[in-house]
Protein backbone atom coordinates (compact mmCIF):
# COMPACT_ATOMS: atom_id res chain seq x y z
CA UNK A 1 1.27 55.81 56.19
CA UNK A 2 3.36 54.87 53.13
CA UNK A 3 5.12 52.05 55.15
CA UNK A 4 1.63 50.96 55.33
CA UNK A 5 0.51 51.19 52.22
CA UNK A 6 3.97 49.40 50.78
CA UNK A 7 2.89 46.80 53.26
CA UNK A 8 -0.53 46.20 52.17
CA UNK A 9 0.56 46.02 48.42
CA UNK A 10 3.28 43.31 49.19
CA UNK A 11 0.63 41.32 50.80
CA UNK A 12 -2.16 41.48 48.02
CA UNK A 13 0.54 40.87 45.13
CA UNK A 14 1.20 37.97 47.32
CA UNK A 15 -1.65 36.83 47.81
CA UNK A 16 -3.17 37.71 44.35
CA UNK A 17 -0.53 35.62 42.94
CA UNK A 18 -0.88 32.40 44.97
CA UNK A 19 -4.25 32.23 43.86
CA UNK A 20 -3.23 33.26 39.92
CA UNK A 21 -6.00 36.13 39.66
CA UNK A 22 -2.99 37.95 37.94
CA UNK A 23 -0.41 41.14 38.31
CA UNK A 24 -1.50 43.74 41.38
CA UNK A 25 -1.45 46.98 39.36
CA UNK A 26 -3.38 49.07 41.86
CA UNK A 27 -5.29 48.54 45.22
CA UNK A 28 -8.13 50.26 47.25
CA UNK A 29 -8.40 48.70 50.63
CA UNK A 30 -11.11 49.75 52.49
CA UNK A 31 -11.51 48.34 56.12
CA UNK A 32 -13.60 48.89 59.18
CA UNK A 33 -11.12 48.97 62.29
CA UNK A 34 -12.13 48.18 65.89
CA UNK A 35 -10.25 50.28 68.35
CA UNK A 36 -9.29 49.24 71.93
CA UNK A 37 -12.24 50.94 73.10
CA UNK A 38 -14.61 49.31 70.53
CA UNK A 39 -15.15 52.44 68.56
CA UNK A 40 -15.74 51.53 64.42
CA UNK A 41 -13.90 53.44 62.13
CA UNK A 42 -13.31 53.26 58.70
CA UNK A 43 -10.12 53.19 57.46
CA UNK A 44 -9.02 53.73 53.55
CA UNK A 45 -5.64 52.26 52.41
CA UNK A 46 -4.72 52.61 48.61
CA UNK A 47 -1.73 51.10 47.06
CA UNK A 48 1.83 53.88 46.48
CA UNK A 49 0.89 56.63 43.73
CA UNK A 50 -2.86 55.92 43.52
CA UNK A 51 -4.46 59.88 43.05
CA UNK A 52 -7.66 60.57 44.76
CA UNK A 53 -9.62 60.65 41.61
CA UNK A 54 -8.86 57.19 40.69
CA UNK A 55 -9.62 56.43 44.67
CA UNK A 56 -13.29 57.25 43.68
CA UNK A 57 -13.12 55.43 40.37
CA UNK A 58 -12.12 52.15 41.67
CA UNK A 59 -14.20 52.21 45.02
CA UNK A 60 -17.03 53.11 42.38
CA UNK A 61 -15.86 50.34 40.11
CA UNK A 62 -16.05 47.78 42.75
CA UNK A 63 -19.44 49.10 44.25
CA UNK A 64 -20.94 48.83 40.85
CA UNK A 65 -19.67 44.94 40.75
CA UNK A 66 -21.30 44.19 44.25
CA UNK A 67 -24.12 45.51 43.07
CA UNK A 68 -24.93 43.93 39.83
CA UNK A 69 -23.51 40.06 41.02
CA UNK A 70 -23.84 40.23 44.70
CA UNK A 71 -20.18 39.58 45.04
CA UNK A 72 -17.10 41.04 42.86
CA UNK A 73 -15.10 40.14 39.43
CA UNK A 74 -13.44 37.25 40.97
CA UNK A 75 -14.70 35.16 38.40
CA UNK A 76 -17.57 32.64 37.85
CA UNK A 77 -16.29 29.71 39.73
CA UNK A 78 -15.57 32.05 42.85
């Protein structure tokens, strides 16, 4: 799973840089996953050296900005 995880944090620095939203420090990734059966399941990817604790914080973090706006802290023109 660390491959993985390396993976997924080359490709949002990437990404988070092309569109200048600034430096990836850390990540949460959560994503639902079809299997080749069609069974859901949720899969939860953080960024290398990202503790459990701070797991919940962020999730909670970005929960709290979905609620409020309806969408994230991408920024007002997003």
């Amino acid at each position: 799973m660390n491959e993985l995880a390396e993976e997924v944090e080359a490709a949002l620095a990437e990404v988070f840089g092309e569109w200048e939203l600034g430096l990836l420090a850390r990540a949460v990734v959560i994503a639902e996953l079809l299997d080749e059966d069609g069974e859901r399941t949720l899969s939860v990817t953080t960024t290398p050296g990202v503790p459990d604790w701070d797991t919940v914080g962020l999730c909670r973090y970005g929960a709290l900005s979905v609620e409020t706006t309806g969408r994230g802290f991408l920024g007002d023109d997003e």
